[in-house]
PDB file of N, CA and C in Angstrom:
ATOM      1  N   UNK A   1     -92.378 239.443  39.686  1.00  0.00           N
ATOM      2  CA  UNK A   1     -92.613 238.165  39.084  1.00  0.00           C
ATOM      3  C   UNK A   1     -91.587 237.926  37.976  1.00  0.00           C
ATOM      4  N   UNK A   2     -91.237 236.952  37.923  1.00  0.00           N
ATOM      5  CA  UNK A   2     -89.947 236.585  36.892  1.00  0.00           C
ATOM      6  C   UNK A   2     -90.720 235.609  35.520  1.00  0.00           C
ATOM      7  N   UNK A   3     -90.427 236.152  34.713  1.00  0.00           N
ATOM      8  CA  UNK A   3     -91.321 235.755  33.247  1.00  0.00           C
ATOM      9  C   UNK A   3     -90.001 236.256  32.345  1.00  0.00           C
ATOM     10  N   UNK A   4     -90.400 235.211  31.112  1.00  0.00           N
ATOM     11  CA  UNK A   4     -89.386 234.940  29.917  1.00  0.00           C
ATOM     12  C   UNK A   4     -88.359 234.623  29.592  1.00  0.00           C
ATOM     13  N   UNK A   5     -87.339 235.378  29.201  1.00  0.00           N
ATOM     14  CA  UNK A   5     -85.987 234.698  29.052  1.00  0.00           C
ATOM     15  C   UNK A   5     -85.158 234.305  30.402  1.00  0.00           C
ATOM     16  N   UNK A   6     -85.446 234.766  31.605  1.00  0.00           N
ATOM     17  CA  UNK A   6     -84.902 234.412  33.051  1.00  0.00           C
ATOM     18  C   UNK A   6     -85.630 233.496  33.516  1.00  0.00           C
ATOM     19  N   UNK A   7     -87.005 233.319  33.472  1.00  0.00           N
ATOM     20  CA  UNK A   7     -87.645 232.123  33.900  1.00  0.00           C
ATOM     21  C   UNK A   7     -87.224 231.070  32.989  1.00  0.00           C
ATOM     22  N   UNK A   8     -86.963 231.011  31.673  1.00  0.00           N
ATOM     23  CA  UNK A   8     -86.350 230.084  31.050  1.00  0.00           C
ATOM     24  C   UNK A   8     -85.339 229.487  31.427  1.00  0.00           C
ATOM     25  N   UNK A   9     -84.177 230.157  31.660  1.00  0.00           N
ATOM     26  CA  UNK A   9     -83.063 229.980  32.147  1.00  0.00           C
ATOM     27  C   UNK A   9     -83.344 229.267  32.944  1.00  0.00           C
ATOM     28  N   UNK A  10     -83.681 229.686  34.250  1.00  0.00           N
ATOM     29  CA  UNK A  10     -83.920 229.130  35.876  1.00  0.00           C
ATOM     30  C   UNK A  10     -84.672 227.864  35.608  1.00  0.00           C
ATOM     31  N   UNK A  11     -85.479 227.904  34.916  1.00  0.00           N
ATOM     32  CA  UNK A  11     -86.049 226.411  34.927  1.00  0.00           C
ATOM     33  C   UNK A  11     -85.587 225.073  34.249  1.00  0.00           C
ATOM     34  N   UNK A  12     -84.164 226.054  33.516  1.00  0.00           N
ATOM     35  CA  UNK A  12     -83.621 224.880  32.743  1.00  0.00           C
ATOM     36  C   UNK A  12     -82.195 224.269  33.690  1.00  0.00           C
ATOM     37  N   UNK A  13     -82.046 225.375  34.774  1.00  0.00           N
ATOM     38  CA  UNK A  13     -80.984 224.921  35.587  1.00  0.00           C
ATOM     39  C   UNK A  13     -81.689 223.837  36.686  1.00  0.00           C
ATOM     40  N   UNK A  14     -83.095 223.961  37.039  1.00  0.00           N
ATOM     41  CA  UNK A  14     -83.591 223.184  37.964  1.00  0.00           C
ATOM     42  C   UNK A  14     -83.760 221.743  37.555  1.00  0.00           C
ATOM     43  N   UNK A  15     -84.261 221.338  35.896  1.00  0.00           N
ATOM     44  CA  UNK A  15     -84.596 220.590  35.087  1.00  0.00           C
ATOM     45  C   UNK A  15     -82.627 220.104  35.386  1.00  0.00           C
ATOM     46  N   UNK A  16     -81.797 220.839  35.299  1.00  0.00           N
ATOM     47  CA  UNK A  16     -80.413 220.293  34.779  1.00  0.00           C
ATOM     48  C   UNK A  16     -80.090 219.378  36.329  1.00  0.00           C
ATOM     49  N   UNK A  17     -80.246 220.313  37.571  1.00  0.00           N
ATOM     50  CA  UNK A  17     -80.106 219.710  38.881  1.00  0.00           C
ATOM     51  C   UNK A  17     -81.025 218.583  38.996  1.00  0.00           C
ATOM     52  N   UNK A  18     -82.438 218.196  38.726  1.00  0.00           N
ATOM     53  CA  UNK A  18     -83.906 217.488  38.974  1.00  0.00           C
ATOM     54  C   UNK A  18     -82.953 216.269  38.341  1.00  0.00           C
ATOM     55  N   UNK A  19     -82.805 216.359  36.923  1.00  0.00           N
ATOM     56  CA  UNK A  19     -82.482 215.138  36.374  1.00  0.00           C
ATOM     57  C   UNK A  19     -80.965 214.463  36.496  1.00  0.00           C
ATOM     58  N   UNK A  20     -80.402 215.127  37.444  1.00  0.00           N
ATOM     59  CA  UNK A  20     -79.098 214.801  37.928  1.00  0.00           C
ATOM     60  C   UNK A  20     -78.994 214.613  39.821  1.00  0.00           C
ATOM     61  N   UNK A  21     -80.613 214.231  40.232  1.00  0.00           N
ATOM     62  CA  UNK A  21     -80.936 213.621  41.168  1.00  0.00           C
ATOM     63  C   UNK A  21     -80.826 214.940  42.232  1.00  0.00           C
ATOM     64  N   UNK A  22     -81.032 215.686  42.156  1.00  0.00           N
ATOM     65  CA  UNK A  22     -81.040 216.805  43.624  1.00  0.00           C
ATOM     66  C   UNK A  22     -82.616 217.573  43.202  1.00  0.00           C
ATOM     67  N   UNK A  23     -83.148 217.336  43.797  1.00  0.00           N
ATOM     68  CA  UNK A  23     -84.750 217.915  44.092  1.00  0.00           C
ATOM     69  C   UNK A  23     -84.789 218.642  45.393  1.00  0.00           C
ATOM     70  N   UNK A  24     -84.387 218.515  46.163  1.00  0.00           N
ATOM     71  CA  UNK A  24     -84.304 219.446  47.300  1.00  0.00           C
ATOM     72  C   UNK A  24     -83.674 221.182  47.079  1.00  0.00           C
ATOM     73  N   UNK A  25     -84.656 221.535  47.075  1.00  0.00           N
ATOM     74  CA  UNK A  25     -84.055 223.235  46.665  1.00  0.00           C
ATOM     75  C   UNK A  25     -83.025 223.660  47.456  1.00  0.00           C
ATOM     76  N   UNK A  26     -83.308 222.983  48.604  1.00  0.00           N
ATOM     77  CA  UNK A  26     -82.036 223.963  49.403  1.00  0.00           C
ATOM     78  C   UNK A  26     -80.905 223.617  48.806  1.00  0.00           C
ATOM     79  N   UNK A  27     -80.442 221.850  48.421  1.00  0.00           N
ATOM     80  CA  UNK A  27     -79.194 221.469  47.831  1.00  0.00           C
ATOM     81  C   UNK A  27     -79.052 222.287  46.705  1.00  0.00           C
ATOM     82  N   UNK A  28     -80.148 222.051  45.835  1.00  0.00           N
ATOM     83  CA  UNK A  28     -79.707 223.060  44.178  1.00  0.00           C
ATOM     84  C   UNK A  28     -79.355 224.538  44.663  1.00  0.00           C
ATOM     85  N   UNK A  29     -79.448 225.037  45.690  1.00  0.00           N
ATOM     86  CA  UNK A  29     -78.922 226.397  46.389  1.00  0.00           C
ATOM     87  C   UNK A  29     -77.928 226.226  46.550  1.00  0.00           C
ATOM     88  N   UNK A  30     -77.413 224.948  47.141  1.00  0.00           N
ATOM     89  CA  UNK A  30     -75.661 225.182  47.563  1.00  0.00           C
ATOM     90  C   UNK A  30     -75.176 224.549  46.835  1.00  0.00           C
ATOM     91  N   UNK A  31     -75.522 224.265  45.514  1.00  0.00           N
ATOM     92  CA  UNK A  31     -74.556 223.056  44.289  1.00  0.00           C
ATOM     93  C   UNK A  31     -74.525 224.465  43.649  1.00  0.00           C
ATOM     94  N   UNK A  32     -75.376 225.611  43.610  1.00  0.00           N
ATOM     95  CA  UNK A  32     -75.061 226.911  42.543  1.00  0.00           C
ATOM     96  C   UNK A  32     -74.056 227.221  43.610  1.00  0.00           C
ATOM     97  N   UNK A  33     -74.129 227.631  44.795  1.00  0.00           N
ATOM     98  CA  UNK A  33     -73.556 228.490  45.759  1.00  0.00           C
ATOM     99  C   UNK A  33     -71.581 228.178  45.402  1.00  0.00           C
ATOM    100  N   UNK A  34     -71.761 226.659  45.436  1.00  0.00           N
ATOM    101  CA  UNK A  34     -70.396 225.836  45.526  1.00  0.00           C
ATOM    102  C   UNK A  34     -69.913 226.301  43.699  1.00  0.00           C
ATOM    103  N   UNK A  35     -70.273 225.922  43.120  1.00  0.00           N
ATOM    104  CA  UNK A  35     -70.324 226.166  41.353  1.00  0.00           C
ATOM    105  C   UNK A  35     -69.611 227.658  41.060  1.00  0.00           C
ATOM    106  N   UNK A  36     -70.517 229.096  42.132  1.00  0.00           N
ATOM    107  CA  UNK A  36     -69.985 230.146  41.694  1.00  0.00           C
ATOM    108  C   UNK A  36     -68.417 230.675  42.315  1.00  0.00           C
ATOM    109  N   UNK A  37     -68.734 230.013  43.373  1.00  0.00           N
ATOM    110  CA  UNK A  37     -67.370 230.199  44.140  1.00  0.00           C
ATOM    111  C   UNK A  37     -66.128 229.457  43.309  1.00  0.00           C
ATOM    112  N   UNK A  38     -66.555 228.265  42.799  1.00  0.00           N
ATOM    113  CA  UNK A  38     -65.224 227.708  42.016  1.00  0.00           C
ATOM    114  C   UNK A  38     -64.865 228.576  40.763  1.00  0.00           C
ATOM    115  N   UNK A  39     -66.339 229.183  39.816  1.00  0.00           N
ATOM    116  CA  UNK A  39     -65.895 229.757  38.893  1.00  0.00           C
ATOM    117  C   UNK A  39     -65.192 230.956  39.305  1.00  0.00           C
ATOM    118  N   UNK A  40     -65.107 232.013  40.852  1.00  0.00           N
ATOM    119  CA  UNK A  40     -64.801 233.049  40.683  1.00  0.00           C
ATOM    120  C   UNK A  40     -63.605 232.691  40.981  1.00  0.00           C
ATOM    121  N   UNK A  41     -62.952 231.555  41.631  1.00  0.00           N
ATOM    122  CA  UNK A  41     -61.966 230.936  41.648  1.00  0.00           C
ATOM    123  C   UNK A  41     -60.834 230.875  41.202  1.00  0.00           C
ATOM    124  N   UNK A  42     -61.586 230.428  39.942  1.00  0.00           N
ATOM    125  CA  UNK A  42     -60.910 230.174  38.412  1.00  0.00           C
ATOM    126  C   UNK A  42     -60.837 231.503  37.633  1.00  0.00           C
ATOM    127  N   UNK A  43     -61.951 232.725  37.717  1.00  0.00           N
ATOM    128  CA  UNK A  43     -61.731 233.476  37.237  1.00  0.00           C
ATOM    129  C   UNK A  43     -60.798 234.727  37.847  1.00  0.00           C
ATOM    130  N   UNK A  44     -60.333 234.171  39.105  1.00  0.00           N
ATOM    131  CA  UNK A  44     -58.899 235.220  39.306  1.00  0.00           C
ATOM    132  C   UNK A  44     -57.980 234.411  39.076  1.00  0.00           C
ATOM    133  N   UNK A  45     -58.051 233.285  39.147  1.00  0.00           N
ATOM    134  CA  UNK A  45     -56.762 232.391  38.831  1.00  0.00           C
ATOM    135  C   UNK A  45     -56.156 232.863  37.451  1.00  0.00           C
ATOM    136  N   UNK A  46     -57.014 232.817  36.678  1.00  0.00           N
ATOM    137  CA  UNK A  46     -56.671 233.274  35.138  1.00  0.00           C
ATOM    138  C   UNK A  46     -56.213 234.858  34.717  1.00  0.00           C
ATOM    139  N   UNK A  47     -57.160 235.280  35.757  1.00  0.00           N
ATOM    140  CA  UNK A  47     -56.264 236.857  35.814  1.00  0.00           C
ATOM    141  C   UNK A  47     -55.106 237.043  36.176  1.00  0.00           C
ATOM    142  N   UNK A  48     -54.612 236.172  36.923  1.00  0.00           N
ATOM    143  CA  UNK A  48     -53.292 236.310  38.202  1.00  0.00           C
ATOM    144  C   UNK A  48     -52.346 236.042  36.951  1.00  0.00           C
ATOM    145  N   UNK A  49     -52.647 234.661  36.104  1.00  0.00           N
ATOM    146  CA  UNK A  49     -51.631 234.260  35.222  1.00  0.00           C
ATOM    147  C   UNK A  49     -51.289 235.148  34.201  1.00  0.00           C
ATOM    148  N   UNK A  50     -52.632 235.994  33.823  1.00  0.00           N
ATOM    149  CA  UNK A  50     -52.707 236.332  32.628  1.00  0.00           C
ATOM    150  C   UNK A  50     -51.560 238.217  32.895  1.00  0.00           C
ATOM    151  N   UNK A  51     -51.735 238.535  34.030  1.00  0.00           N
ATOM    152  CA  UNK A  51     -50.915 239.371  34.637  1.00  0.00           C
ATOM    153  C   UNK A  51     -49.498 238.669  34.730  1.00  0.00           C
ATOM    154  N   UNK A  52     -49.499 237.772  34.809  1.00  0.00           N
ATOM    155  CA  UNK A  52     -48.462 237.554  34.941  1.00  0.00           C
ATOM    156  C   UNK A  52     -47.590 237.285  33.884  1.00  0.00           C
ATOM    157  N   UNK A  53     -47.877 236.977  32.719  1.00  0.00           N
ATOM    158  CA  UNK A  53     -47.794 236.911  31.232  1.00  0.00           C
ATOM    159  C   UNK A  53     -47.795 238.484  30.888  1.00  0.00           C
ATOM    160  N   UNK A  54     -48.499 238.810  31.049  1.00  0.00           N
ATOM    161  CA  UNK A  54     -48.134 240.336  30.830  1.00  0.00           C
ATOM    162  C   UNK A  54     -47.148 241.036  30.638  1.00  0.00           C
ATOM    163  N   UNK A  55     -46.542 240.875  33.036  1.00  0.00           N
ATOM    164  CA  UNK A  55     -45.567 241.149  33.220  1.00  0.00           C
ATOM    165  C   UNK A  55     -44.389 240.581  33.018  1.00  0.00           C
ATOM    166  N   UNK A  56     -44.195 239.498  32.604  1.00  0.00           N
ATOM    167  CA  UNK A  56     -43.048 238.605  32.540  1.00  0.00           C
ATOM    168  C   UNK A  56     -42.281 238.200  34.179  1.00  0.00           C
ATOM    169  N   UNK A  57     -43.308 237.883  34.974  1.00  0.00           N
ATOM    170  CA  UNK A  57     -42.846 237.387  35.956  1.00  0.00           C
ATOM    171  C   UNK A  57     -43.990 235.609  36.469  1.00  0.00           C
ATOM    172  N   UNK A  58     -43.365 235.331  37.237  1.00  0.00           N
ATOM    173  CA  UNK A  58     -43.642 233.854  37.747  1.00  0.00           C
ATOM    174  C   UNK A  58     -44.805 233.858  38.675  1.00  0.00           C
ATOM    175  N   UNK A  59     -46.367 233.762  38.493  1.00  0.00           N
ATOM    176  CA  UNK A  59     -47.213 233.825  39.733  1.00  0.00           C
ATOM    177  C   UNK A  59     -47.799 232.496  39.874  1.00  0.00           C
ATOM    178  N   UNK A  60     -47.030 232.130  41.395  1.00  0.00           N
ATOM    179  CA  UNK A  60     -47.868 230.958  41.994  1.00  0.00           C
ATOM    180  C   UNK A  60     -49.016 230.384  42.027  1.00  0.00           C
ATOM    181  N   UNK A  61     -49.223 229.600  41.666  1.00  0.00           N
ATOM    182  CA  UNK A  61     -50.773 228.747  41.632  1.00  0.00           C
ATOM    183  C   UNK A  61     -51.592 228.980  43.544  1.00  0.00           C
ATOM    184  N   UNK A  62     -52.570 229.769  43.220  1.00  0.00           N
ATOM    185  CA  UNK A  62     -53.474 229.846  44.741  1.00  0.00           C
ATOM    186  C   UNK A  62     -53.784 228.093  45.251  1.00  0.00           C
ATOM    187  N   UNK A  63     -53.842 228.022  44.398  1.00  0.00           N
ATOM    188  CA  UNK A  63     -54.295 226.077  44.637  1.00  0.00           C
ATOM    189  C   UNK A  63     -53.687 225.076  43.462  1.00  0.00           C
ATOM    190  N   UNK A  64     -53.064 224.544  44.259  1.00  0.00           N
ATOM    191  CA  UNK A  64     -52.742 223.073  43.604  1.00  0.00           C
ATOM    192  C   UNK A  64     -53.668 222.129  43.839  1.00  0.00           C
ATOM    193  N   UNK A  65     -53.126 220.714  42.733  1.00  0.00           N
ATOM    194  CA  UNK A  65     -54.152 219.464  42.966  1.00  0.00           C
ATOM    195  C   UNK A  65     -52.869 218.533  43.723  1.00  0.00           C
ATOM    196  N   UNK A  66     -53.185 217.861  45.008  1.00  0.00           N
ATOM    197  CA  UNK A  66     -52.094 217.123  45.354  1.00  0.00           C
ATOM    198  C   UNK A  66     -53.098 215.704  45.640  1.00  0.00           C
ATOM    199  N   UNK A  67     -51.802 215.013  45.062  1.00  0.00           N
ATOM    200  CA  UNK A  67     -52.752 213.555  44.908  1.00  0.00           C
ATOM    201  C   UNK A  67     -52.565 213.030  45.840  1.00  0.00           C
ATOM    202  N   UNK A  68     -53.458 212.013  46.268  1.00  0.00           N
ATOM    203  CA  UNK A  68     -53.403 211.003  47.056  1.00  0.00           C
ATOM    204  C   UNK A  68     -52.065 210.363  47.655  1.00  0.00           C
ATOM    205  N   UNK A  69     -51.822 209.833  48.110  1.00  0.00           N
ATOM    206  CA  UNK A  69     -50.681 208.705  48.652  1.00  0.00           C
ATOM    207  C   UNK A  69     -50.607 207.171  47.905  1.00  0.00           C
ATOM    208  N   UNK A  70     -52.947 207.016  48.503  1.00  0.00           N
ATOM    209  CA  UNK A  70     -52.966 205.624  48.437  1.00  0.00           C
ATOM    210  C   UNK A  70     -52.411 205.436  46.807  1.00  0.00           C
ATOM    211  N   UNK A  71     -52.510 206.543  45.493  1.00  0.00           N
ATOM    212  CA  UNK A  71     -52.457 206.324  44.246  1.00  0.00           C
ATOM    213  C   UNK A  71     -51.485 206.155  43.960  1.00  0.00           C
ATOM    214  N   UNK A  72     -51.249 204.957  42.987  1.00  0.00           N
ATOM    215  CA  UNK A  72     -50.183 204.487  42.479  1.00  0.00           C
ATOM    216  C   UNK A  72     -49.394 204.934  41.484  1.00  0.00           C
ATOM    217  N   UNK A  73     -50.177 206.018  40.663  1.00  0.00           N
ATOM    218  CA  UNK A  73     -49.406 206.937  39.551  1.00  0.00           C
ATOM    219  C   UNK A  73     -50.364 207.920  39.817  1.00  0.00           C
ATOM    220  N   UNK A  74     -49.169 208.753  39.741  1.00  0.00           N
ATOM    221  CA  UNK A  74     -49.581 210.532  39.858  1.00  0.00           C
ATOM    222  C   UNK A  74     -50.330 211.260  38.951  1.00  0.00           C
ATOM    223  N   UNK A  75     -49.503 210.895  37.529  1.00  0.00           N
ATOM    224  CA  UNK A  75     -50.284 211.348  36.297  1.00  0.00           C
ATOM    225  C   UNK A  75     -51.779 210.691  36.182  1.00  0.00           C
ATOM    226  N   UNK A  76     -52.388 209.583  36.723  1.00  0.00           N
ATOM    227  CA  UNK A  76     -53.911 209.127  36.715  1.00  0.00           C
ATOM    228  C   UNK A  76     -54.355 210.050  37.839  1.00  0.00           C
ATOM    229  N   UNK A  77     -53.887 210.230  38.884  1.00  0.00           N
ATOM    230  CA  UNK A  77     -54.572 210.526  39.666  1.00  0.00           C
ATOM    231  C   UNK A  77     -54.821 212.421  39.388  1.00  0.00           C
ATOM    232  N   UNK A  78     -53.908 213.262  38.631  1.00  0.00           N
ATOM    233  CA  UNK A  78     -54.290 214.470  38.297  1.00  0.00           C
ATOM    234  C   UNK A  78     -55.022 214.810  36.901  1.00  0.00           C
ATOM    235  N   UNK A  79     -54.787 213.473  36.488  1.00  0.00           N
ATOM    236  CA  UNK A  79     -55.990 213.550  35.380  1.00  0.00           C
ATOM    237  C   UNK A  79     -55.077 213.699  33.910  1.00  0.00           C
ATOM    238  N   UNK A  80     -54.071 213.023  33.604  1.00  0.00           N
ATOM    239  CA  UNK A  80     -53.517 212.725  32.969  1.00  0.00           C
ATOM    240  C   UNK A  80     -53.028 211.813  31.920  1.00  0.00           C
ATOM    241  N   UNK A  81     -52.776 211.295  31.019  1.00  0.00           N
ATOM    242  CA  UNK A  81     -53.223 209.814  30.082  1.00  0.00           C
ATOM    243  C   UNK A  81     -51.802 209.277  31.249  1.00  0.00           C
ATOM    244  N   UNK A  82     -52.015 208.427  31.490  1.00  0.00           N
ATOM    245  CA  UNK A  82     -51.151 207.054  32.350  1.00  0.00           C
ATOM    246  C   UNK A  82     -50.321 206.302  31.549  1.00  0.00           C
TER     247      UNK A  82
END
């Protein structure tokens, strides 16, 4: 049975999904599922660089953001002041 500071937690992530319109448990399963995969993502991405700073060599980005076509400026579309 899960009681106290973890049931806290968990119920404040359901409360965070509930009031951001996903009530279906299975979705709040794959909005965490999708969430951890980006953070572990990000958290080798930052290792890769941070090795790479280290070493004093150049490591490629695993993923870029490539914008659109239909967009008319690049810098709006990667999230940039325009």
């Amino acid at each position: 049975m899960i009681t106290g500071e973890l049931k806290t937690k968990i119920d404040g992530v359901w409360n965070a999904f509930w009031s951001g319109g996903i009530s279906n448990p299975l979705e709040v399963i794959e909005q965490i599922t999708y969430l951890l995969f980006i953070r572990r993502l990000d958290d080798l991405q930052t290792l890769a660089e941070s090795r790479a700073q280290y070493t004093g060599t150049l490591e490629d980005a695993r993923f870029t953001i490539r914008c659109s076509t239909a967009t008319t400026s690049t810098a709006r579309c990667c999230g940039s002041a325009a």
